[in-house]
Protein backbone atom coordinates (compact mmCIF):
# COMPACT_ATOMS: atom_id res chain seq x y z
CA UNK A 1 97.18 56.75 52.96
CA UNK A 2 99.12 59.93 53.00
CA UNK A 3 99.64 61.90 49.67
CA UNK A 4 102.68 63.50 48.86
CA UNK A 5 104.65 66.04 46.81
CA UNK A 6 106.63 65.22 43.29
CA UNK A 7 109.47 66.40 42.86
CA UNK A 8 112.54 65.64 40.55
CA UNK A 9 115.63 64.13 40.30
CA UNK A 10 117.73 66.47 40.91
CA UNK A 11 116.26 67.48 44.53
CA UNK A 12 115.50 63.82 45.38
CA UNK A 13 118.18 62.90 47.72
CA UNK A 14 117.77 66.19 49.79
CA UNK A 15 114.35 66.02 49.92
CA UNK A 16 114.13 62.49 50.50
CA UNK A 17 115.86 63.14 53.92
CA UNK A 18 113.86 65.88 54.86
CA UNK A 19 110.44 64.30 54.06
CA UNK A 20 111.40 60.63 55.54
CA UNK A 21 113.39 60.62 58.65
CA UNK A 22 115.93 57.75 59.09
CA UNK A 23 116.81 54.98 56.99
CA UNK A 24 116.46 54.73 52.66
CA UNK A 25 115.72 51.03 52.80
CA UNK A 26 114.44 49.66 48.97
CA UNK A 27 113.87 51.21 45.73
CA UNK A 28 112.16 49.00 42.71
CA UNK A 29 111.37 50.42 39.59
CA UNK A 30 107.72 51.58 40.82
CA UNK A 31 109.35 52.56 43.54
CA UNK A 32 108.50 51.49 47.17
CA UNK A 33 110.56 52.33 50.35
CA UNK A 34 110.35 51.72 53.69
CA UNK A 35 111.75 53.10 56.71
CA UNK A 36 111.90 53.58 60.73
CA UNK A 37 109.17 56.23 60.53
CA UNK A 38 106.95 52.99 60.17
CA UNK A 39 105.68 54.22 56.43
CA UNK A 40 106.18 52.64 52.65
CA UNK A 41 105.93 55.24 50.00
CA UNK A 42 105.40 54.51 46.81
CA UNK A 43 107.36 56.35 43.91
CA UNK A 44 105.75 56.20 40.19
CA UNK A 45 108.14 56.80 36.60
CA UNK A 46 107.13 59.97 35.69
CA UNK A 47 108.74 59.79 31.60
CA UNK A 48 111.99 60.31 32.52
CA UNK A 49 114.38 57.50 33.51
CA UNK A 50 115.20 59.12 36.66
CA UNK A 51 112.57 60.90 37.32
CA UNK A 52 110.59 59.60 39.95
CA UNK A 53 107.06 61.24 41.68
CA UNK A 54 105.77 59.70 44.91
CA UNK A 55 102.45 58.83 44.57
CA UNK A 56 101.35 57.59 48.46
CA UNK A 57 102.27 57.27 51.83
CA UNK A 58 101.18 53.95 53.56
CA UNK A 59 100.44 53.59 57.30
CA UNK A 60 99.68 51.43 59.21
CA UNK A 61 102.67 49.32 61.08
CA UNK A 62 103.24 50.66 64.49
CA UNK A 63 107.16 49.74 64.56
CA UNK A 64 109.93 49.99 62.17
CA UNK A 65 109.39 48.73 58.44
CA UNK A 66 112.31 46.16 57.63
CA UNK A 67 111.23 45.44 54.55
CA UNK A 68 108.98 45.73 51.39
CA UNK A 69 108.45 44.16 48.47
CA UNK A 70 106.46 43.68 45.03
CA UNK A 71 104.19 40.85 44.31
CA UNK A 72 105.49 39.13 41.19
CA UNK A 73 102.39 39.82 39.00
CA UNK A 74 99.78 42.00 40.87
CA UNK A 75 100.08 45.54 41.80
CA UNK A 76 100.20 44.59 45.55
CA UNK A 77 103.01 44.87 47.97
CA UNK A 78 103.76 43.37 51.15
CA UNK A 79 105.72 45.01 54.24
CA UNK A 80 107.35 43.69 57.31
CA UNK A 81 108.41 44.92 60.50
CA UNK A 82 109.83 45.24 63.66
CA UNK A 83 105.78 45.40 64.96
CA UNK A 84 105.18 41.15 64.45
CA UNK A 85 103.52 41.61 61.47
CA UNK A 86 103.50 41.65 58.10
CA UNK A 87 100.93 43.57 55.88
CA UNK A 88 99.53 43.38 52.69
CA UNK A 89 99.28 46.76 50.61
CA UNK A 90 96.35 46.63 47.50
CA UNK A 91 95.66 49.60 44.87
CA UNK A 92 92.07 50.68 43.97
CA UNK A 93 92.95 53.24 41.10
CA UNK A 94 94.98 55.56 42.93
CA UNK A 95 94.44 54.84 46.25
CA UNK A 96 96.18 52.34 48.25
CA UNK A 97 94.98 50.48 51.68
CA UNK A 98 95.94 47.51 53.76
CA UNK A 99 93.76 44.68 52.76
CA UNK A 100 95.24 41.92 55.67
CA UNK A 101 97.48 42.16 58.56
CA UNK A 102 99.20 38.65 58.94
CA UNK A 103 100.16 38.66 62.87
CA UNK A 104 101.37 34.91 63.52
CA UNK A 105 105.25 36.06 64.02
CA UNK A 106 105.99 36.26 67.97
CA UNK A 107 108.75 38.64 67.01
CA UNK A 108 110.41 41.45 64.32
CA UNK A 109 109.76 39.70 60.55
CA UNK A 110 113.48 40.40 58.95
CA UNK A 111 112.72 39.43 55.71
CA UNK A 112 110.18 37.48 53.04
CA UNK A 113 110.30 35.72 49.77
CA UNK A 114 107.94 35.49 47.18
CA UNK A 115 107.47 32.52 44.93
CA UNK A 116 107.73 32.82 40.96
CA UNK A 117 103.92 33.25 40.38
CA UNK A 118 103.26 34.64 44.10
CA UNK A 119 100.93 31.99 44.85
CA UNK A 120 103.11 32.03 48.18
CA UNK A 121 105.68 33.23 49.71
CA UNK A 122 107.61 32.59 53.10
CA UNK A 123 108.77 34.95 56.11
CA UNK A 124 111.49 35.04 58.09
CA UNK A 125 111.64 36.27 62.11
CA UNK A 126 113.44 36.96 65.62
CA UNK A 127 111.08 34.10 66.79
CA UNK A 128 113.49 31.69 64.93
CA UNK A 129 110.65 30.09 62.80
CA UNK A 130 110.08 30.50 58.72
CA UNK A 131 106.42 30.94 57.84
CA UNK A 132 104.75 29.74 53.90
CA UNK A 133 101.74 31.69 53.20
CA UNK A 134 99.55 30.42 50.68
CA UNK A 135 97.11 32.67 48.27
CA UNK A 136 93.56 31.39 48.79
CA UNK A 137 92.69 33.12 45.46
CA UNK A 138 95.37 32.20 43.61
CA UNK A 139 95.54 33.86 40.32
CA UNK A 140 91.92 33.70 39.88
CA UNK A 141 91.75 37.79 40.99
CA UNK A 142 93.49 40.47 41.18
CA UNK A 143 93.51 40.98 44.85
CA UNK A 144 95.28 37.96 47.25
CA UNK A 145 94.03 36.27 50.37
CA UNK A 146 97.09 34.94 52.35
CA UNK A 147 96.44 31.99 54.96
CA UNK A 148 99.31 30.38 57.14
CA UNK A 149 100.05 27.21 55.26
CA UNK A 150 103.16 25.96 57.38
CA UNK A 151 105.98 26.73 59.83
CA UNK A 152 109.16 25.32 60.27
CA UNK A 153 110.67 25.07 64.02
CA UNK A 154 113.56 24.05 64.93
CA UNK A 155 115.83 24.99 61.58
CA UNK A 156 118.06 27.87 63.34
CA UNK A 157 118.98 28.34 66.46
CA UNK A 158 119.31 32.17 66.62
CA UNK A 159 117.27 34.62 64.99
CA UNK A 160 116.18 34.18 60.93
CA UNK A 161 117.13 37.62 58.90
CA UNK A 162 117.15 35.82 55.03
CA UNK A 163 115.22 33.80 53.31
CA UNK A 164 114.91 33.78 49.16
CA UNK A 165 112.94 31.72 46.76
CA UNK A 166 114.45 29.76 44.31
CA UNK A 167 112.66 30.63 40.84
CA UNK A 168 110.32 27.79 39.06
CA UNK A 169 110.69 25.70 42.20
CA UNK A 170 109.46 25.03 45.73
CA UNK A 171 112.82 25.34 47.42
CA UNK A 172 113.43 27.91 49.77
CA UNK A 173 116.81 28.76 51.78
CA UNK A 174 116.91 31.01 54.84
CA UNK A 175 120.19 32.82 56.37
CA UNK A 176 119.96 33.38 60.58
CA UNK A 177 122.56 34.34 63.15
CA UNK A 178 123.65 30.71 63.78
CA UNK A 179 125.86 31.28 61.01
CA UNK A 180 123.96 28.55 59.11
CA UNK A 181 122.34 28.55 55.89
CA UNK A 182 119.23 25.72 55.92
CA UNK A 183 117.53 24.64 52.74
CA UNK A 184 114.19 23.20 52.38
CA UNK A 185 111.95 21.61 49.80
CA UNK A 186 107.86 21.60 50.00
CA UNK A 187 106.13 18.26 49.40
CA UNK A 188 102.26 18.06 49.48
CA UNK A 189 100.31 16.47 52.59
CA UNK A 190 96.80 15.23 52.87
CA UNK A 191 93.90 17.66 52.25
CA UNK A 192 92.77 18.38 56.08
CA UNK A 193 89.30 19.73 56.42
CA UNK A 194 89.19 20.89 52.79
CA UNK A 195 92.17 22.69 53.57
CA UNK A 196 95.78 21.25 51.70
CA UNK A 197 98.82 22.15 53.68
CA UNK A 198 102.26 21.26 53.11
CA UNK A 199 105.19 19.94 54.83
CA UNK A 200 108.56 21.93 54.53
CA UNK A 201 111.29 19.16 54.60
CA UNK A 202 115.39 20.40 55.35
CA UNK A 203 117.67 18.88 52.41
């Protein structure tokens, strides 16, 4: 983790530019960003309403950052990128580390989706496959332990940038460059070697 300078609103933009080269790619209200400089920083409320202070610099992907997002209820965020991987950010106090790299993609992971509660979520790649992750923990800690629960072949044809979450449910619809927009619904299998997975049927 890299620590970094406040400043205020009104040199934000200009500073912004000078301190992180390339793209502005997400802002959330603790504010996270990611870029082609391969970082996510992390911007903290400071009082005012538009007066942000970042308060770390995370490396650790080796390629591009596409995108980065907030776990619904747990100060943890999770990155993607144009590396194969997706990583898992975790706060100790004020200091911020990557507590799993999840390297099952074969190519750039465009996008992910949590669920409502974050038990899971599900990732979207160039490989042309979506990917549910499942917390081991669930909400039993305050920390997550992500395991592959499922892929789904076959869906698109061309490269998978979208995929969203609908809320309260365990429906999830993905966007690719086939022009197509797939939706699909989980339904519980068998426990396998005290292990349950799930099967991802298309509706």
């Amino acid at each position: 983790m890299q620590a970094c300078r406040s400043r205020s609103s009104r040199s934000f933009l200009p500073s912004l530019l000078l301190d992180h080269f390339h793209l502005l790619l997400y802002l959330l209200l603790l504010k996270e960003r990611c870029s082609r400089d391969k970082s996510v920083w992390v911007w903290e409320n400071v009082g005012e309403e538009d007066e942000y202070e970042c308060v770390a610099v995370l490396h650790g992907h080796t390629q591009d950052v596409k995108m980065v997002g907030w776990h619904p209820s747990k100060e943890i965020l999770l990155s993607a990128s144009y590396d194969d991987s997706l990583r898992v950010w975790e706060a100790d106090e004020d200091d911020w580390s990557s507590s799993q790299v999840l390297e099952y993609h074969a190519s750039t992971v465009w996008a992910f989706a949590f669920s409502s509660t974050g038990e899971r979520f599900a990732s979207v790649s160039e490989d042309l496959t979506v990917r549910v992750w499942r917390d081991k923990k669930m909400s039993s800690s305050s920390s997550v332990l992500y395991e592959e629960e499922a892929v789904i072949r076959g869906a698109h044809s061309r490269p998978v940038y979208h995929v969203d979450w609908l809320p309260g449910s365990d429906v999830i619809v993905t966007s690719a460059g086939d022009d197509c927009l797939r939706i699909f619904s989980r339904e519980e299998a068998e426990e396998e070697e005290e292990e349950v997975k799930s099967d991802w049927k298309l509706i």
